[in-house]
Protein backbone atom coordinates (compact mmCIF):
# COMPACT_ATOMS: atom_id res chain seq x y z
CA UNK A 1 5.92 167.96 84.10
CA UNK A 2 6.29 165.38 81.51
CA UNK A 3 6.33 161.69 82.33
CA UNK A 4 6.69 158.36 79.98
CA UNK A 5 6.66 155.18 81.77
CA UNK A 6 7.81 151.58 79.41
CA UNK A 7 7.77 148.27 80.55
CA UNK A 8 11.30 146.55 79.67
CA UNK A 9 10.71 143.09 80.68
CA UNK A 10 8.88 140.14 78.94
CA UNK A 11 8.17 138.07 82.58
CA UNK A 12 8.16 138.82 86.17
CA UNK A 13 8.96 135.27 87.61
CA UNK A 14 9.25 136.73 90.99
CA UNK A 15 5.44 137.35 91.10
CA UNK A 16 3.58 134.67 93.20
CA UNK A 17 -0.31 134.70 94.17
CA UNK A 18 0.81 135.93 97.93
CA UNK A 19 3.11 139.05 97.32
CA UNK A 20 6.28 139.02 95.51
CA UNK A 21 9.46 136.50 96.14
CA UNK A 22 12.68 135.69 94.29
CA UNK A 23 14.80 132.03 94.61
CA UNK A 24 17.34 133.69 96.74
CA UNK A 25 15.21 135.70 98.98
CA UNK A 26 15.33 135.74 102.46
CA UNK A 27 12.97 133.64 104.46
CA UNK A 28 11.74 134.65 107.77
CA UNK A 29 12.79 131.23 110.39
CA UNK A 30 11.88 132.30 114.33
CA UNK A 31 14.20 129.97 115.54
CA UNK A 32 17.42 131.16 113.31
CA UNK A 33 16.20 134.56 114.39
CA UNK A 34 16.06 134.16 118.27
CA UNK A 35 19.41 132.28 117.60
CA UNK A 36 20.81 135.53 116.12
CA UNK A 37 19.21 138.18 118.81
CA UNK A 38 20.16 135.38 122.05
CA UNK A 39 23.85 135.02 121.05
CA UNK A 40 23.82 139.01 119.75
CA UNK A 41 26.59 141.42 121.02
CA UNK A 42 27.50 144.14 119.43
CA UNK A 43 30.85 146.10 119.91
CA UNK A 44 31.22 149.69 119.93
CA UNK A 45 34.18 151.14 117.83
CA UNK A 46 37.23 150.91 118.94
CA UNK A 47 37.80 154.70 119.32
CA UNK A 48 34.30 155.25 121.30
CA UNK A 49 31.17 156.31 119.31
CA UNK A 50 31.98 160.74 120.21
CA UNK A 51 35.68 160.10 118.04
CA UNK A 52 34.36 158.12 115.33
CA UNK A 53 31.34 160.67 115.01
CA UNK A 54 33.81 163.24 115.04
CA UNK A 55 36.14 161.07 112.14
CA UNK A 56 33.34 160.55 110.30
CA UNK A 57 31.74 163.92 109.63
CA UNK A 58 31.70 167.27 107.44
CA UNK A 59 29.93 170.41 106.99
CA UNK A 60 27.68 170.03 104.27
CA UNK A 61 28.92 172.47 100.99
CA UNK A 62 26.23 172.56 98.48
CA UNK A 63 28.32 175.98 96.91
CA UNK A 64 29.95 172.89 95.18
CA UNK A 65 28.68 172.88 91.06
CA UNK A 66 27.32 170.38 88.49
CA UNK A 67 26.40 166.64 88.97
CA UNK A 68 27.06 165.39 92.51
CA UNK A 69 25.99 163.71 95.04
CA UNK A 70 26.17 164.51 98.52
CA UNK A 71 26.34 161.44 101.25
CA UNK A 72 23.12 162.35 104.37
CA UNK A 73 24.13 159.21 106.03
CA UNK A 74 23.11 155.50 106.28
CA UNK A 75 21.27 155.10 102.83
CA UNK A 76 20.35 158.49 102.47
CA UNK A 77 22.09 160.51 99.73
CA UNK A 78 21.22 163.83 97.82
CA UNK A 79 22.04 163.51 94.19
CA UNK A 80 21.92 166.33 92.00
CA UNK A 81 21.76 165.59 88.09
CA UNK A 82 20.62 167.17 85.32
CA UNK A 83 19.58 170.05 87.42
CA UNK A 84 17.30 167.83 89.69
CA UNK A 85 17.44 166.96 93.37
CA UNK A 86 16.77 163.65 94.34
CA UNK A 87 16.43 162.16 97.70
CA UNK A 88 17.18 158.22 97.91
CA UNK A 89 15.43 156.14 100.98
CA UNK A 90 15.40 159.74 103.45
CA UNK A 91 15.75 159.09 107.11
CA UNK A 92 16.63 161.63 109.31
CA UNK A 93 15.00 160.36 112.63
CA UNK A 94 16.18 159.32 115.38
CA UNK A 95 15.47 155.60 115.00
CA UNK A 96 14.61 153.17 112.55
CA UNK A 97 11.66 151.84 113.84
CA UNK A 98 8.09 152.00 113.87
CA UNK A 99 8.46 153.76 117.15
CA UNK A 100 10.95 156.37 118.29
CA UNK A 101 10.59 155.05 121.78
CA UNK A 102 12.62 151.67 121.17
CA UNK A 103 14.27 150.30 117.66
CA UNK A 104 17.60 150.59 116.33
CA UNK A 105 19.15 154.53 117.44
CA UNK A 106 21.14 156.24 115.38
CA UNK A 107 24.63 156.55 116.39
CA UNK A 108 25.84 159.20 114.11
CA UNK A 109 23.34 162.30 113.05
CA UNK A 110 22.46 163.41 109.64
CA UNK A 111 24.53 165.55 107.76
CA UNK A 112 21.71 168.42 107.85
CA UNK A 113 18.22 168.28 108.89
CA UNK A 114 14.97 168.24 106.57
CA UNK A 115 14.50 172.06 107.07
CA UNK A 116 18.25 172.76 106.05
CA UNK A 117 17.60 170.83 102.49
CA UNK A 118 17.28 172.48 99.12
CA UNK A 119 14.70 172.50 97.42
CA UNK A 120 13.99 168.53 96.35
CA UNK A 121 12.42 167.06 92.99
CA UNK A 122 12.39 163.49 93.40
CA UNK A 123 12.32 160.77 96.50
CA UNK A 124 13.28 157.46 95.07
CA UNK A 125 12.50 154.37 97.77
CA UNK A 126 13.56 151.18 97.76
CA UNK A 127 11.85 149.03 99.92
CA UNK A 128 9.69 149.36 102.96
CA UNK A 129 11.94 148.55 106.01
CA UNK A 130 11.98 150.92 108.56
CA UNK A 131 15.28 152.53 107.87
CA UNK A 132 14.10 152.82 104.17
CA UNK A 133 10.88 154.32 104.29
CA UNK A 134 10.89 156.33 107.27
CA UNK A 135 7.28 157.95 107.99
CA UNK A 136 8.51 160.92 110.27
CA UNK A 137 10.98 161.90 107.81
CA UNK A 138 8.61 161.39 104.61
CA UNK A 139 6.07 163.17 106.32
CA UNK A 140 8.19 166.34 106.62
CA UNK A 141 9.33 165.85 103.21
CA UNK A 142 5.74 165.89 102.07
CA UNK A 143 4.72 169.42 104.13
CA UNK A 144 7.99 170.99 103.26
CA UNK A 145 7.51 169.53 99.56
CA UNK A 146 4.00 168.99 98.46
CA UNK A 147 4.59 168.39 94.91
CA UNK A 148 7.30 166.19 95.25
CA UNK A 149 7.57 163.24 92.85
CA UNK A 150 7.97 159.77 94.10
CA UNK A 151 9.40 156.87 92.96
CA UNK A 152 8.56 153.30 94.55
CA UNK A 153 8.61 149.89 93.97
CA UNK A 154 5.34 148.14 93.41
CA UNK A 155 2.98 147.68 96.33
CA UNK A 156 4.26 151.00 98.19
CA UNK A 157 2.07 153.27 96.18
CA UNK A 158 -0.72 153.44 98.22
CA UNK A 159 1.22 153.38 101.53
CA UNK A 160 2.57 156.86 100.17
CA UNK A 161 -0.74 158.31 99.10
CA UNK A 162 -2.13 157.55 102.66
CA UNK A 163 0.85 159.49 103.90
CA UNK A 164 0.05 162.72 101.98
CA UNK A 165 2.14 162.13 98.55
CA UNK A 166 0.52 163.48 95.91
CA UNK A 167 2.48 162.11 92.83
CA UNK A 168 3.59 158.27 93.04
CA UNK A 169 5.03 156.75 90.61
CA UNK A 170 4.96 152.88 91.38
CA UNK A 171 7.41 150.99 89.30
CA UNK A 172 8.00 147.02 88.92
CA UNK A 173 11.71 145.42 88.15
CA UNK A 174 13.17 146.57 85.14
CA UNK A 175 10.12 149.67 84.15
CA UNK A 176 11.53 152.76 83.24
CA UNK A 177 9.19 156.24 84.04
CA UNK A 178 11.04 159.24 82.27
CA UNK A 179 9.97 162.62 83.96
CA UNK A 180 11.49 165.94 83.68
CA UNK A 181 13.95 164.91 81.54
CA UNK A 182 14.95 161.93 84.08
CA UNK A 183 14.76 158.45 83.62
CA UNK A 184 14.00 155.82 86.48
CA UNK A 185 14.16 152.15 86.06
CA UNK A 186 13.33 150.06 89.17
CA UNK A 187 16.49 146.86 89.32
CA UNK A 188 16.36 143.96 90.79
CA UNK A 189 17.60 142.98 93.81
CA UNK A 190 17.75 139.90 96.01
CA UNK A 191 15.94 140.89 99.97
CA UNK A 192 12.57 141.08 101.63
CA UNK A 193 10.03 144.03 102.45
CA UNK A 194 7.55 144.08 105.94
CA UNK A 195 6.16 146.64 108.24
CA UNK A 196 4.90 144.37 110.64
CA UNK A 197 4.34 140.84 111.10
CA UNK A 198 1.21 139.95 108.48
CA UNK A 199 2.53 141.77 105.35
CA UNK A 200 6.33 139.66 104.62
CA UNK A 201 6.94 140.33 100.89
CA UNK A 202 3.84 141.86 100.10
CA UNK A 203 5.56 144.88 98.19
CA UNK A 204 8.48 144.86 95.87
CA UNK A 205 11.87 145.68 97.16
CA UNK A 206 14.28 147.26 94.06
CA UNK A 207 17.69 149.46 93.08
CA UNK A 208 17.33 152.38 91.14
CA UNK A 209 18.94 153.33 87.65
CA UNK A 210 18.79 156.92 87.30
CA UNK A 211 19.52 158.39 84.21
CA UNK A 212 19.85 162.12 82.41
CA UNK A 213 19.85 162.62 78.41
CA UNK A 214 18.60 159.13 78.21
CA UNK A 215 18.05 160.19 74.91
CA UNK A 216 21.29 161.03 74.04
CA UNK A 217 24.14 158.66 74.34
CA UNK A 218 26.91 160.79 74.13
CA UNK A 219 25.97 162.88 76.79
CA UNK A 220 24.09 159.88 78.89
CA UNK A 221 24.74 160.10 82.90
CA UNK A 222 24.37 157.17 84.99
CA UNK A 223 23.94 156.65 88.73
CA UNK A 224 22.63 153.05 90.04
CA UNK A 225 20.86 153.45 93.88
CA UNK A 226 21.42 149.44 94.96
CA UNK A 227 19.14 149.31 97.50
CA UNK A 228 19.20 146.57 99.95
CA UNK A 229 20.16 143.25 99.01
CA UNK A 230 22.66 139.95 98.89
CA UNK A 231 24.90 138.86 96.37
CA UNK A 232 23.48 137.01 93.35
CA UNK A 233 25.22 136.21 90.17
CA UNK A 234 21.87 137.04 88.47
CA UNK A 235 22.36 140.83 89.47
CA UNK A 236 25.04 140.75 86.02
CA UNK A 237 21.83 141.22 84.33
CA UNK A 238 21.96 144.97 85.55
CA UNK A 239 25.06 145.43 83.42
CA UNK A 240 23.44 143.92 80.51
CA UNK A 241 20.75 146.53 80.31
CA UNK A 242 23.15 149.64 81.67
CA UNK A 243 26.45 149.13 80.28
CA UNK A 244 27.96 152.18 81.94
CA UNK A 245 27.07 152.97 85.82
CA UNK A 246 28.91 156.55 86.17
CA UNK A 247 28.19 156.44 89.56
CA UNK A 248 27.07 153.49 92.11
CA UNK A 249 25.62 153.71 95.41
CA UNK A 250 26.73 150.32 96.97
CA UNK A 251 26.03 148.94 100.75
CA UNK A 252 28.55 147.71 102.42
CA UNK A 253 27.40 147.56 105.90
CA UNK A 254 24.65 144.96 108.19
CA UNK A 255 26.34 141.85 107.24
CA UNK A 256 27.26 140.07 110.57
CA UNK A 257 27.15 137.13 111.18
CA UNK A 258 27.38 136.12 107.95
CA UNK A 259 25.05 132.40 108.55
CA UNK A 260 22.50 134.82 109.31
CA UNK A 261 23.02 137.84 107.11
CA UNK A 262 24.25 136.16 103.68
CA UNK A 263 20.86 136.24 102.47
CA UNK A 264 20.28 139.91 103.32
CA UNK A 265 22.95 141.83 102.61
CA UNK A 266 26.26 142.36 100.66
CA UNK A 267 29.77 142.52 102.81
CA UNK A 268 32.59 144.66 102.03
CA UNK A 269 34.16 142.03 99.72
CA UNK A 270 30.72 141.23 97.84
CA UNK A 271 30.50 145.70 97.47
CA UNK A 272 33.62 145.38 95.85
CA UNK A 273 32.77 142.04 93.61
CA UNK A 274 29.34 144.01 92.41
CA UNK A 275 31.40 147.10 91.61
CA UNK A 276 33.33 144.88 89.36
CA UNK A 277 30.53 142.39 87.82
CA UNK A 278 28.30 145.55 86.98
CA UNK A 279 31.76 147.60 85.69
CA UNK A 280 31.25 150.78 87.40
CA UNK A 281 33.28 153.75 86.82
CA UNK A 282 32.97 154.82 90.27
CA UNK A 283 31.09 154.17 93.29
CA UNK A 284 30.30 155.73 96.88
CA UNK A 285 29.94 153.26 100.02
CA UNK A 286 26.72 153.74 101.83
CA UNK A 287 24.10 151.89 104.73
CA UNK A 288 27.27 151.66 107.17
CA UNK A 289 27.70 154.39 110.39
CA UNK A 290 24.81 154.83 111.40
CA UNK A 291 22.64 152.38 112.83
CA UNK A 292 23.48 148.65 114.73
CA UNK A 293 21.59 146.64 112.31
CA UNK A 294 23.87 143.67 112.39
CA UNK A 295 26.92 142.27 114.65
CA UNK A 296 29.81 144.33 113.55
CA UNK A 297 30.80 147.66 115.25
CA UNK A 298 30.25 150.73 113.01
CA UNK A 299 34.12 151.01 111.90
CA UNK A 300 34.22 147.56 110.57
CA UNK A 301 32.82 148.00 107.20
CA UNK A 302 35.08 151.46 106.06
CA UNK A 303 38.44 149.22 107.42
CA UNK A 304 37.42 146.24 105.35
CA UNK A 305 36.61 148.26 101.89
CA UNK A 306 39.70 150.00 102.48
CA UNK A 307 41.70 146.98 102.64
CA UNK A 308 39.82 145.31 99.30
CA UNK A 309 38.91 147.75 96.85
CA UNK A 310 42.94 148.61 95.99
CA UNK A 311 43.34 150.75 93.17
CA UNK A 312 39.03 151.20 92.53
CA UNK A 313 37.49 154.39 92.44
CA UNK A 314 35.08 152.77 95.62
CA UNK A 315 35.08 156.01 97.63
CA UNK A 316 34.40 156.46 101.54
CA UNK A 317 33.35 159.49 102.39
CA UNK A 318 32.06 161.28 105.10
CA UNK A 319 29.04 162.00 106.74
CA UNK A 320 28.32 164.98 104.78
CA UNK A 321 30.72 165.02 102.44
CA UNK A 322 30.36 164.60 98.30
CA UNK A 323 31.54 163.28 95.02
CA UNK A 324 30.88 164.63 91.61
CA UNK A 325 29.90 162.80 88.99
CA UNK A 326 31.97 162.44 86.28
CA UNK A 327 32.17 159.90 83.77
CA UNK A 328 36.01 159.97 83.11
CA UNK A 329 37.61 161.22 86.32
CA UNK A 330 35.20 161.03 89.21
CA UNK A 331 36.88 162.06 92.23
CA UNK A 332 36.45 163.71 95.74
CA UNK A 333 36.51 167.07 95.80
């Protein structure tokens, strides 16, 4: 295994002497929050949760060839490039919470379990909320794949040794680590990070650029992980620095109400502005279907994309399903 890490930023203004924080970030108020969870009612879809479960997933197929990536569910995607597996933010548990007693349930099941998985290279995280970094699920990960590489954004390194990882790799915004003959560079992005109620912003929260033949422009392949986070013109910076995002993972779901949410997540119609600002070629909607984390029912976010992206290459697809990655004609196959 080779690896090459490079630093590709002259300042990190969103370091502070308690943890890490950006302008735009969201700040934790009690009483906004208890004014959100009092008045909180959540609706199920309007065809029942069994009919939208059944809309809304496929057999996995991984007979299907070259670069691809294959959609697990929530924020969890399998990509395969450059003849690597990687693993983005795995949670296949039951809830997203630091107990599977009470939390947020999942309404709609992974496409596969962890023992149905090939064999994986890489886990890329990118933060620490709970249906992020998942400890049930990386645990598994780690017995059924000891020698799995990991990429996190700074602070999370040592969280991941304590679970059993044996190769971190801990990045800050805009680093690059090259390993295999992959490139990761840890983006910004514009959220928060906690486990629990004395550690707010103490790690870094980040997107992922992921990159094959980095060292070879003509045959360079792109796909950007978002992450979590909220709309910010200062994201255009992303474009800047990659030009020519083959393939973005955007969120689209979590965004009601929007006094409360704004500052935490993206909407349908901000998905659709960031697939323009950052000029994707094409881009797969994820973090919707499968847990309540916000106000709006599960079907809400796939009818409002379909209604704004128009003519895009912004794809919806199912539980399970995939879309290969190609830089001229990416399409679902």
């Amino acid at each position: 295994m080779t690896k090459q890490k490079q630093d590709l930023t002259p300042k990190k203004m969103h370091h502070t002497a308690k943890g890490v924080r950006h302008h735009g970030s969201f700040k934790i108020k009690i009483g906004e929050f208890l004014r959100w969870r009092l008045a909180r009612k959540v609706l199920p879809p309007k065809v029942g949760y069994q009919t939208f479960n059944q809309t809304w997933f496929e057999p996995i197929d991984f007979s299907l060839s070259g670069d691809r990536v294959w959609w697990i569910g929530h924020s969890t995607t399998l990509i395969r490039l450059g003849g690597k597996m990687i693993l983005t933010d795995p949670i296949f548990s039951k809830r997203a919470s630091p107990s599977q007693l009470i939390g947020p349930k999942r309404r709609t099941p992974p496409a596969l379990n962890i023992d149905q998985l090939p064999q994986i290279d890489f886990i890329v995280i990118s933060h620490n909320h709970y249906d992020h970094l998942d400890y049930h699920s990386i645990r598994q990960l780690l017995v059924r794949f000891p020698h799995i590489v990991m990429m996190v954004p700074l602070g999370l390194k040592r969280t991941l040794l304590r679970w059993g990882a044996k190769c971190v790799n801990e990045l800050d915004w805009w680093e690059r680590v090259t390993v295999d003959g992959l490139s990761f560079s840890a983006t910004p992005a514009i959220h928060w990070s906690n486990r629990g109620l004395l550690d707010v912003n103490k790690a870094l929260w980040c997107g992922w650029m992921i990159q094959s033949n980095s060292d070879n422009q003509n045959q360079l392949t792109t796909v950007y992980f978002m992450g979590d986070t909220c709309y910010s013109s200062e994201l255009k910076a992303i474009a800047q620095r990659f030009p020519s995002i083959d393939l973005a993972l955007i969120p689209i779901g979590a965004y009601a109400p929007r006094w409360y949410m704004q500052s935490q997540h993206i909407d349908p119609k901000q998905a659709v502005q960031l697939y323009d600002e950052l000029q994707c070629l094409s881009a797969v909607a994820i973090h919707w279907g499968a847990f309540e984390l916000a106000d709006e029912s599960l079907d809400e976010p796939p009818e409002l994309l379909s209604e704004l992206r128009e003519a895009r290459t912004f794809h919806l697809v199912k539980i399970g399903g995939s879309l290969a990655i190609n830089r001229i004609n990416s399409r679902l196959k």
